[in-house]
PDB file of N, CA and C in Angstrom:
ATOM      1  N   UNK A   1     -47.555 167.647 203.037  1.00  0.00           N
ATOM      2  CA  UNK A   1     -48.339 166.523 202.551  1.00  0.00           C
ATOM      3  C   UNK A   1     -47.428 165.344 202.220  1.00  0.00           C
ATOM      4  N   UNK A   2     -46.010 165.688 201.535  1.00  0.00           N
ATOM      5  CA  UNK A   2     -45.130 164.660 201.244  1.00  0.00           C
ATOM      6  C   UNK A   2     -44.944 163.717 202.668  1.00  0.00           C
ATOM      7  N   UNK A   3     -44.672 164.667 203.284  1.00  0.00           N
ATOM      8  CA  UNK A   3     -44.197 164.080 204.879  1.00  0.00           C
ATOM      9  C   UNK A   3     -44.989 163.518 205.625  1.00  0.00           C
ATOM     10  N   UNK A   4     -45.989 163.636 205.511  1.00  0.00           N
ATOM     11  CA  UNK A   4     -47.428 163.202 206.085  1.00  0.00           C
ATOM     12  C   UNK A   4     -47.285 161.499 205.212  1.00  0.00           C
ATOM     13  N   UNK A   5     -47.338 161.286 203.762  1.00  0.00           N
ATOM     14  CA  UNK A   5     -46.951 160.687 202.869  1.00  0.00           C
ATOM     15  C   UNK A   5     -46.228 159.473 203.497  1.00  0.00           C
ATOM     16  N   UNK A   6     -45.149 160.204 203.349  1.00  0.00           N
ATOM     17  CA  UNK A   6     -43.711 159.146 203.762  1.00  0.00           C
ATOM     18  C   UNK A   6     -43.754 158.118 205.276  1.00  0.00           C
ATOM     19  N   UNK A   7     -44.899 159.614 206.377  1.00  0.00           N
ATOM     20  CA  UNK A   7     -44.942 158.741 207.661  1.00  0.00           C
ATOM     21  C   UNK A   7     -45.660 158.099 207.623  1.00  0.00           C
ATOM     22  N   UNK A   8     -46.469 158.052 206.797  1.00  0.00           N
ATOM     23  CA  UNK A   8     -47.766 156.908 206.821  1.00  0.00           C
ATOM     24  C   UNK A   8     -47.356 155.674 206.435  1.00  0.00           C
ATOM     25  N   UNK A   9     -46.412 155.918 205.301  1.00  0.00           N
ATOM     26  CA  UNK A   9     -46.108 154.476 204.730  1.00  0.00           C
ATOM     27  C   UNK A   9     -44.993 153.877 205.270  1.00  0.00           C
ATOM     28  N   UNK A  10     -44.138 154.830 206.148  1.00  0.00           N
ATOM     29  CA  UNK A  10     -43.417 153.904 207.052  1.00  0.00           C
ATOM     30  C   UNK A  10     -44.149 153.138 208.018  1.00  0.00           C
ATOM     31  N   UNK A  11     -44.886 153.948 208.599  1.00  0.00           N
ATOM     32  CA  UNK A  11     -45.885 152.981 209.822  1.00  0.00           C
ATOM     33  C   UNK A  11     -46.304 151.615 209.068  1.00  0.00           C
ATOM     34  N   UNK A  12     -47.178 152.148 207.844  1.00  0.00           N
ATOM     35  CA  UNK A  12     -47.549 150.519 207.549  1.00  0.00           C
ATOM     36  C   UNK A  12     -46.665 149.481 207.212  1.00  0.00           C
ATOM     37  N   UNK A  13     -45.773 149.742 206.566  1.00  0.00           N
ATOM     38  CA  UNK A  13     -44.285 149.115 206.597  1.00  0.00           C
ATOM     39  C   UNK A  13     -44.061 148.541 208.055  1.00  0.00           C
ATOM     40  N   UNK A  14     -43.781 149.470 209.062  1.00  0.00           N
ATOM     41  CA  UNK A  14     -43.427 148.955 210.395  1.00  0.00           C
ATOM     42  C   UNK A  14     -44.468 147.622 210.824  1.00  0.00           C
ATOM     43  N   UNK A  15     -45.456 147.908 210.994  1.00  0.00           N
ATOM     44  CA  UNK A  15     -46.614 146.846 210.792  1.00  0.00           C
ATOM     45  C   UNK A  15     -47.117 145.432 210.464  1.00  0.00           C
ATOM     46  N   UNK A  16     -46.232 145.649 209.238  1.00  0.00           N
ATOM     47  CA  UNK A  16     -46.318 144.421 208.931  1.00  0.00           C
ATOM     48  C   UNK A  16     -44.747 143.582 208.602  1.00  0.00           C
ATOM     49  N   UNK A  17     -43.674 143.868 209.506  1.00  0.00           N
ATOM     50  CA  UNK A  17     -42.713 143.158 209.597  1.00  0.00           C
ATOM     51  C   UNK A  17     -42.927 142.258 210.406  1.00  0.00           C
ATOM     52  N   UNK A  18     -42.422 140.782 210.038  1.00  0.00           N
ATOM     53  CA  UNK A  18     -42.650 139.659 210.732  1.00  0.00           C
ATOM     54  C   UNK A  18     -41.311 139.718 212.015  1.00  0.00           C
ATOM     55  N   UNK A  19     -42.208 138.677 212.875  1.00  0.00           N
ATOM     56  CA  UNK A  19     -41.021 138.479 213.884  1.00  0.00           C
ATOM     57  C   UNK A  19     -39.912 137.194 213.551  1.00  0.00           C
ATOM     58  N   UNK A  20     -38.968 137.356 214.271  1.00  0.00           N
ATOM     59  CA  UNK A  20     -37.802 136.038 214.051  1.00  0.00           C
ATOM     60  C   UNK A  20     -38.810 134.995 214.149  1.00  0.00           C
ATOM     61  N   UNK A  21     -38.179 134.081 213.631  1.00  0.00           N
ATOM     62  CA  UNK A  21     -38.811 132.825 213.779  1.00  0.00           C
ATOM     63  C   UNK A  21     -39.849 132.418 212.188  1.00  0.00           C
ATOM     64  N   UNK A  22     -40.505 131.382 212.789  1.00  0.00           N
ATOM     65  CA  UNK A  22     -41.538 131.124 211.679  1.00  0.00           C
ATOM     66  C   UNK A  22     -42.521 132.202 211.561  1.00  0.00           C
ATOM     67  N   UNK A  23     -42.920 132.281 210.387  1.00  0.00           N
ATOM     68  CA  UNK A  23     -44.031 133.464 210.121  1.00  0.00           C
ATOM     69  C   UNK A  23     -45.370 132.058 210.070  1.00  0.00           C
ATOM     70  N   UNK A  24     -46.823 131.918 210.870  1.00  0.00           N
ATOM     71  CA  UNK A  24     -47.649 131.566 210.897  1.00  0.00           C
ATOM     72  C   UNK A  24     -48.870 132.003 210.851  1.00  0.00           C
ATOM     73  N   UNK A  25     -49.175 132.263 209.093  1.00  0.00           N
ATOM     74  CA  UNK A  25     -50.327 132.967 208.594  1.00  0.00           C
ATOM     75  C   UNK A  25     -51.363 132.214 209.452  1.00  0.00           C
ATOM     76  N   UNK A  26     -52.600 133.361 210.152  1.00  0.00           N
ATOM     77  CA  UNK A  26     -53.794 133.094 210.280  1.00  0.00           C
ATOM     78  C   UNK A  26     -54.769 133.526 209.830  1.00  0.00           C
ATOM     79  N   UNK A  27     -56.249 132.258 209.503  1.00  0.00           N
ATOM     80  CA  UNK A  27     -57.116 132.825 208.704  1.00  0.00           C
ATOM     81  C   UNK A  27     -58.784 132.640 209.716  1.00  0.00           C
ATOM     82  N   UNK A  28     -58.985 134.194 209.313  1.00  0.00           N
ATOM     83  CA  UNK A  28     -60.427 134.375 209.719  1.00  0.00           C
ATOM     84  C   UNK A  28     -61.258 133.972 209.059  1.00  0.00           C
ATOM     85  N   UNK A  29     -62.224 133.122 210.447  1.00  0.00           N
ATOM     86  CA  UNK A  29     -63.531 132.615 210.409  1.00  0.00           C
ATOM     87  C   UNK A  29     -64.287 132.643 211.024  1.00  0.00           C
ATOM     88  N   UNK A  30     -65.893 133.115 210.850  1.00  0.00           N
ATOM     89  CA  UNK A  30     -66.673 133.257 211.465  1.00  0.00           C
ATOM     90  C   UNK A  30     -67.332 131.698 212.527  1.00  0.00           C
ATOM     91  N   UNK A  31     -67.590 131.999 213.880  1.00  0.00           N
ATOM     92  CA  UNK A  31     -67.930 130.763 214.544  1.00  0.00           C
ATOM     93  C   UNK A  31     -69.342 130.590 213.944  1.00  0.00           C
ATOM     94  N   UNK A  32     -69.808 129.220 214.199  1.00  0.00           N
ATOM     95  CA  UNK A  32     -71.069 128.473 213.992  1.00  0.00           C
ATOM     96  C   UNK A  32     -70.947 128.325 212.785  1.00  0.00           C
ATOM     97  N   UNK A  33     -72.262 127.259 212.288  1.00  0.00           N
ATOM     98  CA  UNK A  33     -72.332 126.733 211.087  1.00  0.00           C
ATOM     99  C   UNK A  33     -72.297 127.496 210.253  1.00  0.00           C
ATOM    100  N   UNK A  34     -73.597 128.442 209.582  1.00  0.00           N
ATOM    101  CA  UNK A  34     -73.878 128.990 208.586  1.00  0.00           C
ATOM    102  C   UNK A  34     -73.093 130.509 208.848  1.00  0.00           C
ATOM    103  N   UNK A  35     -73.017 131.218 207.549  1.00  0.00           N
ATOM    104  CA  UNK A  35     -72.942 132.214 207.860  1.00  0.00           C
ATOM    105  C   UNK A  35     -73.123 132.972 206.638  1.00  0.00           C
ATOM    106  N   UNK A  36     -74.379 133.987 206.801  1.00  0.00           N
ATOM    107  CA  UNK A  36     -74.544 135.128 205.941  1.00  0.00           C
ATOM    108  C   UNK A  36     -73.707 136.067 205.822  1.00  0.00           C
ATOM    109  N   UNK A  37     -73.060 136.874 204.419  1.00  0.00           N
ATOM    110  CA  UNK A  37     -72.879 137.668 203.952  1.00  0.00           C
ATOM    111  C   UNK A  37     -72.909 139.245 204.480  1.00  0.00           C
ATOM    112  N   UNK A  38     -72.205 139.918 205.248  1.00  0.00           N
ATOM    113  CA  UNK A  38     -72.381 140.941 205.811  1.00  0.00           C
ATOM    114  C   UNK A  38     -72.283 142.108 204.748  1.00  0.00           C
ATOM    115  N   UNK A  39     -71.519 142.094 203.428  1.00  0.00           N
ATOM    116  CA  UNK A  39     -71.722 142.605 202.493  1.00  0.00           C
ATOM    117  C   UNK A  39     -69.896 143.881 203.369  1.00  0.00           C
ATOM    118  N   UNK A  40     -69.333 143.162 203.536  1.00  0.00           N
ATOM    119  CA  UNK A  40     -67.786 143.721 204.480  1.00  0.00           C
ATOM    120  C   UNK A  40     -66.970 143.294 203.536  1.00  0.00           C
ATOM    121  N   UNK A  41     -65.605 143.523 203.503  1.00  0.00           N
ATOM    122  CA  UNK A  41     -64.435 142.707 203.167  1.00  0.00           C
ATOM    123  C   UNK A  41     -64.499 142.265 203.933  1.00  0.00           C
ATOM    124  N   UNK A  42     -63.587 141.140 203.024  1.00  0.00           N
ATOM    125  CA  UNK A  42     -62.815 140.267 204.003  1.00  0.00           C
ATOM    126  C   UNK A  42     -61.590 140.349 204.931  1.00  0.00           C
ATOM    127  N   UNK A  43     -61.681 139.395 206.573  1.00  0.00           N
ATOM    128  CA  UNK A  43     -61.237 140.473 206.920  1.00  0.00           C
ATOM    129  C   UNK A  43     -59.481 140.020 206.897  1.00  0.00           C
ATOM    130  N   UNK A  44     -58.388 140.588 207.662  1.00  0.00           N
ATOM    131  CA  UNK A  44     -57.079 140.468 206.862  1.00  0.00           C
ATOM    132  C   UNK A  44     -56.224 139.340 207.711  1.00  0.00           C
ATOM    133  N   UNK A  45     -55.672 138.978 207.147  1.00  0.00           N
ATOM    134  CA  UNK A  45     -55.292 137.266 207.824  1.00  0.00           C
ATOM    135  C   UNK A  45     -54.403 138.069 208.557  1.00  0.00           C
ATOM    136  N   UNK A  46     -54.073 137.153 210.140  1.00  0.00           N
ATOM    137  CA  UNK A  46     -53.425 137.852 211.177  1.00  0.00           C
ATOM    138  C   UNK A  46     -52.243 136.514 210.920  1.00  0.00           C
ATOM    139  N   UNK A  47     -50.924 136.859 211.111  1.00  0.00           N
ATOM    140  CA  UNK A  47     -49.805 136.477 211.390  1.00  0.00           C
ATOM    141  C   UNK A  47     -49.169 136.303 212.721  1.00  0.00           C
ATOM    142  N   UNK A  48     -48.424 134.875 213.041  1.00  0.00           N
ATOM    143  CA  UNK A  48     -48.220 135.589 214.269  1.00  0.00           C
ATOM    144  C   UNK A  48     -46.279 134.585 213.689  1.00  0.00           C
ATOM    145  N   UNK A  49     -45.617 134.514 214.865  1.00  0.00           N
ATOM    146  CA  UNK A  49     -44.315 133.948 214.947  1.00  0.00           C
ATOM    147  C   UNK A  49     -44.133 133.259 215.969  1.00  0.00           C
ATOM    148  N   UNK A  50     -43.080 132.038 215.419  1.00  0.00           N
ATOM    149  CA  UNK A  50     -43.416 130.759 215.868  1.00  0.00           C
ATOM    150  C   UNK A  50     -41.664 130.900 216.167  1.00  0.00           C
ATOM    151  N   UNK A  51     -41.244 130.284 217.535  1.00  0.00           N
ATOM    152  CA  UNK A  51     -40.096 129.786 217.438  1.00  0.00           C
ATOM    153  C   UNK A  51     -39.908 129.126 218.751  1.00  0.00           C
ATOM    154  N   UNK A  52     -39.684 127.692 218.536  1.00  0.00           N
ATOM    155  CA  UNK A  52     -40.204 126.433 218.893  1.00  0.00           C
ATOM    156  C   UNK A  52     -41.558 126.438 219.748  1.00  0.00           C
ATOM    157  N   UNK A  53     -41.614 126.296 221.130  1.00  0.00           N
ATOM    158  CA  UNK A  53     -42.995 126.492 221.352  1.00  0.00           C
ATOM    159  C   UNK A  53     -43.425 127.614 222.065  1.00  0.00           C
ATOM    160  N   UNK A  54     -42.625 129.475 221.355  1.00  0.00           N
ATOM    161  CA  UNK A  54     -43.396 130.211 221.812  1.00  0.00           C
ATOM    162  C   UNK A  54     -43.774 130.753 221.024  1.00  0.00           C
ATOM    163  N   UNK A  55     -44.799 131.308 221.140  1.00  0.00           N
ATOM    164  CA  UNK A  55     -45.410 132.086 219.948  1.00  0.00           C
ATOM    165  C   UNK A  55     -45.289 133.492 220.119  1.00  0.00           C
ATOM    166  N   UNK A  56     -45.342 134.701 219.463  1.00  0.00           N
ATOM    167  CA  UNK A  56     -45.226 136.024 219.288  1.00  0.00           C
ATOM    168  C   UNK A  56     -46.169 136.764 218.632  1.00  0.00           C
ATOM    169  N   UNK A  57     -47.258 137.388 218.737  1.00  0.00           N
ATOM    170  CA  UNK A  57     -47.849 138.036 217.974  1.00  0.00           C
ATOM    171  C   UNK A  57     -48.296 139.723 218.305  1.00  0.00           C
ATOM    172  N   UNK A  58     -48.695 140.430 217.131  1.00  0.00           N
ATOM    173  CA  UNK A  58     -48.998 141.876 217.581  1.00  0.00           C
ATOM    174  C   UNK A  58     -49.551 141.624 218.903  1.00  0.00           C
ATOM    175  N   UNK A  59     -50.230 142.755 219.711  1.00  0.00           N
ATOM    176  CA  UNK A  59     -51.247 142.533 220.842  1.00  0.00           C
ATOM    177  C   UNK A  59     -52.232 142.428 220.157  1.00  0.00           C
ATOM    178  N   UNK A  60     -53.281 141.594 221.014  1.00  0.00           N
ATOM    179  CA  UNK A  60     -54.667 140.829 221.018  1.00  0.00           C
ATOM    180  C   UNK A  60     -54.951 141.808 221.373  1.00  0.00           C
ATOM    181  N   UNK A  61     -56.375 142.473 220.228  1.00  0.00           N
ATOM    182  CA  UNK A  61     -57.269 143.478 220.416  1.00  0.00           C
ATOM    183  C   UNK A  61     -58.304 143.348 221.681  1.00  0.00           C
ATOM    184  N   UNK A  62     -58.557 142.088 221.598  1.00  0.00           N
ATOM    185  CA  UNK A  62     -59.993 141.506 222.686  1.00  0.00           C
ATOM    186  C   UNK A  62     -59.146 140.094 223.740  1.00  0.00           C
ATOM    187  N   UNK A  63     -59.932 139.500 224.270  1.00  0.00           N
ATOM    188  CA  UNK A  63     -59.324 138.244 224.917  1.00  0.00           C
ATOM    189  C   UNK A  63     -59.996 137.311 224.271  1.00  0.00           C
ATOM    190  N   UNK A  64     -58.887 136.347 223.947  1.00  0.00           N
ATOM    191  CA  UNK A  64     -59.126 134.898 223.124  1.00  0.00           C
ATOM    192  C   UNK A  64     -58.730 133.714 224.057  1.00  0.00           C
ATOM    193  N   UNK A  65     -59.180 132.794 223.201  1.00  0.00           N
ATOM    194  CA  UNK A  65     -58.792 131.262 224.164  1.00  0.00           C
ATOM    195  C   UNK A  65     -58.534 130.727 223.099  1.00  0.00           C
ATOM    196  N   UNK A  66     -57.417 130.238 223.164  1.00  0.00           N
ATOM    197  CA  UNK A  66     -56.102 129.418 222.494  1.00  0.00           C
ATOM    198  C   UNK A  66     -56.697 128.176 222.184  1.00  0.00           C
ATOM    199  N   UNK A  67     -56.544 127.349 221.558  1.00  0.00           N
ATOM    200  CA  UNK A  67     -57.417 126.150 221.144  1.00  0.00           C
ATOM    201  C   UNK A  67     -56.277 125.278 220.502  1.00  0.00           C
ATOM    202  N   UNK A  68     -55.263 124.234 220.419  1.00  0.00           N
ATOM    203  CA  UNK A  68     -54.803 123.492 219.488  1.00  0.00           C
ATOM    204  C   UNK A  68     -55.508 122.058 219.739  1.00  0.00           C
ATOM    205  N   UNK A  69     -55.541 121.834 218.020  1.00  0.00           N
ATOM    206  CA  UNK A  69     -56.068 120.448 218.187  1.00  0.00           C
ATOM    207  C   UNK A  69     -54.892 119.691 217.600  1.00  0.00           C
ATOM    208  N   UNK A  70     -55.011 118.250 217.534  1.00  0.00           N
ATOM    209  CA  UNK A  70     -54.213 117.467 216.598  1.00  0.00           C
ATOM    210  C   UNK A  70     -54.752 116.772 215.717  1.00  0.00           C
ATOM    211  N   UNK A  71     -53.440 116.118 214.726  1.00  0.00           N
ATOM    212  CA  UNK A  71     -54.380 115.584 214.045  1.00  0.00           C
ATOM    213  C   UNK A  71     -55.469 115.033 214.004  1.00  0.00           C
ATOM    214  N   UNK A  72     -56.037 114.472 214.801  1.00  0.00           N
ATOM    215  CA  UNK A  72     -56.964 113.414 214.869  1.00  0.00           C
ATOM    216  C   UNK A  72     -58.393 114.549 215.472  1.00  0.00           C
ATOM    217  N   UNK A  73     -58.500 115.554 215.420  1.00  0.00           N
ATOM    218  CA  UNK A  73     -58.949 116.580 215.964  1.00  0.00           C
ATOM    219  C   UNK A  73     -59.399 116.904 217.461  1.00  0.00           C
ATOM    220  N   UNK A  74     -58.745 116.279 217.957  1.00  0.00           N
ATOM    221  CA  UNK A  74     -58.808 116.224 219.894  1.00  0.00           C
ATOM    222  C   UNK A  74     -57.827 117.590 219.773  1.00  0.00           C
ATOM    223  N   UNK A  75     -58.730 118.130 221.021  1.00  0.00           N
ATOM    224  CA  UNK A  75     -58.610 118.654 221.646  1.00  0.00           C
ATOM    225  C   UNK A  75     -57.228 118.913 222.660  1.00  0.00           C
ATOM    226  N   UNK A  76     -55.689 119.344 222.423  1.00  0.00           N
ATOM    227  CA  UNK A  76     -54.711 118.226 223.220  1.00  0.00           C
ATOM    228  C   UNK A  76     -54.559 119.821 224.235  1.00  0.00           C
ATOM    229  N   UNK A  77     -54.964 121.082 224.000  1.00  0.00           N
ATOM    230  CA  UNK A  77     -54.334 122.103 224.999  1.00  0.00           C
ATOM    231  C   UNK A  77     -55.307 123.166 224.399  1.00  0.00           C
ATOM    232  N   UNK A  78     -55.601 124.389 225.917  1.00  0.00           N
ATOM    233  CA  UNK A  78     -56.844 125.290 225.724  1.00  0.00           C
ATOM    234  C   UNK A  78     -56.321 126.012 227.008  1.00  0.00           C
ATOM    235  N   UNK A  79     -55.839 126.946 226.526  1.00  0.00           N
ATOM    236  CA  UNK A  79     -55.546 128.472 227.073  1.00  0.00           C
ATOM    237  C   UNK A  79     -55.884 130.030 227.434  1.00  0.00           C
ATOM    238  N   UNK A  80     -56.921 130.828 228.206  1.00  0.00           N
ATOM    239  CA  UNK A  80     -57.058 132.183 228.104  1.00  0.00           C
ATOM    240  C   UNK A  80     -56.686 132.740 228.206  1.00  0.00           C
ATOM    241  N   UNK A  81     -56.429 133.913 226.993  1.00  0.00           N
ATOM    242  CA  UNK A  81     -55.041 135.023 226.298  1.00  0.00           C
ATOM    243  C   UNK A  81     -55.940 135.788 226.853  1.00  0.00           C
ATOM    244  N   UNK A  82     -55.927 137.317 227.764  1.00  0.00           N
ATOM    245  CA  UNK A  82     -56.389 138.330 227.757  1.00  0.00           C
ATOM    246  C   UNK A  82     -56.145 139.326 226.645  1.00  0.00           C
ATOM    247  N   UNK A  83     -56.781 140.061 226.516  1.00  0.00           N
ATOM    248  CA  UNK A  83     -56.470 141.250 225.480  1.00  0.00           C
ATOM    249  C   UNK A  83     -55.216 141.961 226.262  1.00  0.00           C
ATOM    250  N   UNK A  84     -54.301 142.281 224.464  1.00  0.00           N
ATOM    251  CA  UNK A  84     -53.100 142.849 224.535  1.00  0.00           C
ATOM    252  C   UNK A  84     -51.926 142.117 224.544  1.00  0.00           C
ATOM    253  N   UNK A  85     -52.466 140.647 224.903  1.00  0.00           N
ATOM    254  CA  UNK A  85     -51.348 139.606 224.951  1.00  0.00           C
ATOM    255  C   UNK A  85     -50.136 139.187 223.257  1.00  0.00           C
ATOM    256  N   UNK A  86     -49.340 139.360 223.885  1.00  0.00           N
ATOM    257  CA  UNK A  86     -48.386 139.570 222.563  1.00  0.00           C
ATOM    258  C   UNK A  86     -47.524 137.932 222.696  1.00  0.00           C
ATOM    259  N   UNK A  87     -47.310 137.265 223.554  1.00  0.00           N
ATOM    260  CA  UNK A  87     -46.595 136.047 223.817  1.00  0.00           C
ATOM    261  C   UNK A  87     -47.275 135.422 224.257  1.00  0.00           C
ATOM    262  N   UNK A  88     -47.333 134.422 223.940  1.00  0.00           N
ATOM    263  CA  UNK A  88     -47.635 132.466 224.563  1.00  0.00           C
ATOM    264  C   UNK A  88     -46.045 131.457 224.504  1.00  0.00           C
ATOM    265  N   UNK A  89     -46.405 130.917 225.409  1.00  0.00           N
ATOM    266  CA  UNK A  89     -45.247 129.644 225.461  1.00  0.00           C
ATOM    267  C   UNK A  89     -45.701 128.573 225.915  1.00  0.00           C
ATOM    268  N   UNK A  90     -45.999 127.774 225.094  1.00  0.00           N
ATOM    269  CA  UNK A  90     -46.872 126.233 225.031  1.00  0.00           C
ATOM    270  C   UNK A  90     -46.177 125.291 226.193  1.00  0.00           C
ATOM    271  N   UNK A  91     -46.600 124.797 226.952  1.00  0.00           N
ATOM    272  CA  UNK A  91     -46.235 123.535 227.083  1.00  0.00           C
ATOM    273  C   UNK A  91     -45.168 122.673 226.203  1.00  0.00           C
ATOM    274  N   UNK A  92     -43.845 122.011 226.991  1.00  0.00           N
ATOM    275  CA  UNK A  92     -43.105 121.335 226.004  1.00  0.00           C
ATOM    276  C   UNK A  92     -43.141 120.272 225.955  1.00  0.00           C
ATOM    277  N   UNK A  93     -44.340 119.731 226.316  1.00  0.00           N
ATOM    278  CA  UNK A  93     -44.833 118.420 226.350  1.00  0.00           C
ATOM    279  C   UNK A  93     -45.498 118.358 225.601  1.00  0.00           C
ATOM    280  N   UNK A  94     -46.034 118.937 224.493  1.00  0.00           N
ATOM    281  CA  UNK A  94     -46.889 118.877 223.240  1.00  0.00           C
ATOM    282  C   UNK A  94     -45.585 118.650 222.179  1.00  0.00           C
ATOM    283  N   UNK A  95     -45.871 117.936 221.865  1.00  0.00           N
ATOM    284  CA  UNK A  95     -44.988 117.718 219.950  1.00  0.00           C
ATOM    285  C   UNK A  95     -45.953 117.224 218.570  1.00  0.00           C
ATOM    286  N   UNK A  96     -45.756 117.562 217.669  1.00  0.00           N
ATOM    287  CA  UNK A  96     -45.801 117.404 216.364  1.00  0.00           C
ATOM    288  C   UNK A  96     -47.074 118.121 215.499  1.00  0.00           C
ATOM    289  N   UNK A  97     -47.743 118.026 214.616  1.00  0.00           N
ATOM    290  CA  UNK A  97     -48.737 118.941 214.199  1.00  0.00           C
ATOM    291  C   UNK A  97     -49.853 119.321 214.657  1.00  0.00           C
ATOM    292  N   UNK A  98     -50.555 120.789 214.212  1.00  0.00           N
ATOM    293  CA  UNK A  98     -51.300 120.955 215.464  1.00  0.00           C
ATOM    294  C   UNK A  98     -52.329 122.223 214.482  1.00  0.00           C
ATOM    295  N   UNK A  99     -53.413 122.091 214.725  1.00  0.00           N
ATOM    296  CA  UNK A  99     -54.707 122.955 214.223  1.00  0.00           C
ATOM    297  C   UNK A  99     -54.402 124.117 215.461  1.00  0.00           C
ATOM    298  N   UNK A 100     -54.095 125.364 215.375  1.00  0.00           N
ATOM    299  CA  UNK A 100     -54.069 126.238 216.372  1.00  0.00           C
ATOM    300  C   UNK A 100     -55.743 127.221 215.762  1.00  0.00           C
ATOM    301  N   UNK A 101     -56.180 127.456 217.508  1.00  0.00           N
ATOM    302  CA  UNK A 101     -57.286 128.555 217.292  1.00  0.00           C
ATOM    303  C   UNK A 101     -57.301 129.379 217.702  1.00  0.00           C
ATOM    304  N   UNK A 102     -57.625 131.034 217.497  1.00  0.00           N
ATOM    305  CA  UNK A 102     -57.479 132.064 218.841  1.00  0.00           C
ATOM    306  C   UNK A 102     -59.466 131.970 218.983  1.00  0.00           C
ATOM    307  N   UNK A 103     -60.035 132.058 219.543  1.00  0.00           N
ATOM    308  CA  UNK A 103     -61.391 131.554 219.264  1.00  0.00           C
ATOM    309  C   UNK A 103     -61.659 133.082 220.430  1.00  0.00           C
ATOM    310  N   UNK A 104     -62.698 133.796 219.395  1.00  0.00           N
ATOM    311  CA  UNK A 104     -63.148 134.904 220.146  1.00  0.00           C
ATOM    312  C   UNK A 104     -64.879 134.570 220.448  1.00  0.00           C
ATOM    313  N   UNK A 105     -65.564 135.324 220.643  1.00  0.00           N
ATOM    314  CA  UNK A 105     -66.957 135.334 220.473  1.00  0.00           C
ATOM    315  C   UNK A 105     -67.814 135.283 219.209  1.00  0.00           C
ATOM    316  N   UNK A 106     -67.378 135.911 218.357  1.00  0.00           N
ATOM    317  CA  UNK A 106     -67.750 135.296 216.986  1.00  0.00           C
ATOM    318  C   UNK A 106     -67.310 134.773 215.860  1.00  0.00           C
ATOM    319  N   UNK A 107     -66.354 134.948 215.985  1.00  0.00           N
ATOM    320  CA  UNK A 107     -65.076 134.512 215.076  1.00  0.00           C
ATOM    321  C   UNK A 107     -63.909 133.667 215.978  1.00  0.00           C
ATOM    322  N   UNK A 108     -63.287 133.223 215.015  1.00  0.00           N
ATOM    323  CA  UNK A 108     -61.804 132.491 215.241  1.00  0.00           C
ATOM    324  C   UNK A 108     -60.960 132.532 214.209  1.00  0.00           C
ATOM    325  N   UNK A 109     -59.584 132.657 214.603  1.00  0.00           N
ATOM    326  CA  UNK A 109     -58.558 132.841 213.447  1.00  0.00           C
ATOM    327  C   UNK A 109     -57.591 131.329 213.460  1.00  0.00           C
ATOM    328  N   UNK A 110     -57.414 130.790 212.431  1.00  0.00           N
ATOM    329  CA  UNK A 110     -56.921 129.272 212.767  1.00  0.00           C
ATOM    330  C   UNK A 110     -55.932 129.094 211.860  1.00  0.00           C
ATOM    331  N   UNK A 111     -55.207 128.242 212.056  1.00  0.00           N
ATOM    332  CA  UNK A 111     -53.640 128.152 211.285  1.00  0.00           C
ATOM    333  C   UNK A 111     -53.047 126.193 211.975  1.00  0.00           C
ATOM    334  N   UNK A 112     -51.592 126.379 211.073  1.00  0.00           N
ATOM    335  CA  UNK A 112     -51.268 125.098 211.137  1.00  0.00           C
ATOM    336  C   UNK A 112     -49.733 125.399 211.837  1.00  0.00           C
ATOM    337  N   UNK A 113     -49.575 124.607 213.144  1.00  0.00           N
ATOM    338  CA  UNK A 113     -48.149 124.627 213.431  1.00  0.00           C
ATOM    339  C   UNK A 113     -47.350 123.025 213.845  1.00  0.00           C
ATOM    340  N   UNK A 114     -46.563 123.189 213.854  1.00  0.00           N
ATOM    341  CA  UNK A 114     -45.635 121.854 214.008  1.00  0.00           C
ATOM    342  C   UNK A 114     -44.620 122.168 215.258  1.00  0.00           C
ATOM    343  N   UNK A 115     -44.856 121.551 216.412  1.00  0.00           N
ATOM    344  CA  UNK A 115     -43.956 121.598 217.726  1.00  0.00           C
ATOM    345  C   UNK A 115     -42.886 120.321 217.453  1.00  0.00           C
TER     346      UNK A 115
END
């Protein structure tokens, strides 16, 4: 049982080590306007790593489409990640702050990066 113990909490340990680079907390949100109460937790902000314009994250459970906006909220780049995808590498023709989205079917996870 100890050992059982110890491997468990190494895994989650393993898990949640960040990659080199910037650590870029993301936060879940449900798409569309309103949204009722499922009576769930909440669910757990996904992280990914930033170092200059590639990004690194666990694998993508489902397939997402990449979304950054800029300030001004245009639309400047829109990408489809298949599921499992662990790397992106932006365009290096994008520079300076940027609304990133992974935008699934009902949800999206969104964060702030700087190229």
């Amino acid at each position: 049982m100890k050992q059982l113990f110890l491997c468990i909490s190494m895994l989650l340990c393993i898990s949640t080590i960040a990659f080199a680079g910037n650590s870029v907390p993301l936060t879940h949100q449900p798409n569309g306007s309103t949204h009722e109460g499922n009576g769930k937790a909440p669910a757990r902000p996904w992280y990914i790593s930033q170092d200059a314009s590639v990004l690194t994250m666990s694998a993508t459970p489902c397939a997402y489409t990449l979304v950054l906006c800029d300030e001004a909220g245009v639309v400047a780049y829109t990408a489809v990640l298949p599921a499992a995808t662990t790397m992106v590498t932006l365009p290096a023709t994008l520079s300076g702050d940027y609304e990133i989205r992974f935008v699934a079917d009902t949800y999206y996870y969104y964060g702030y990066i700087t190229l």
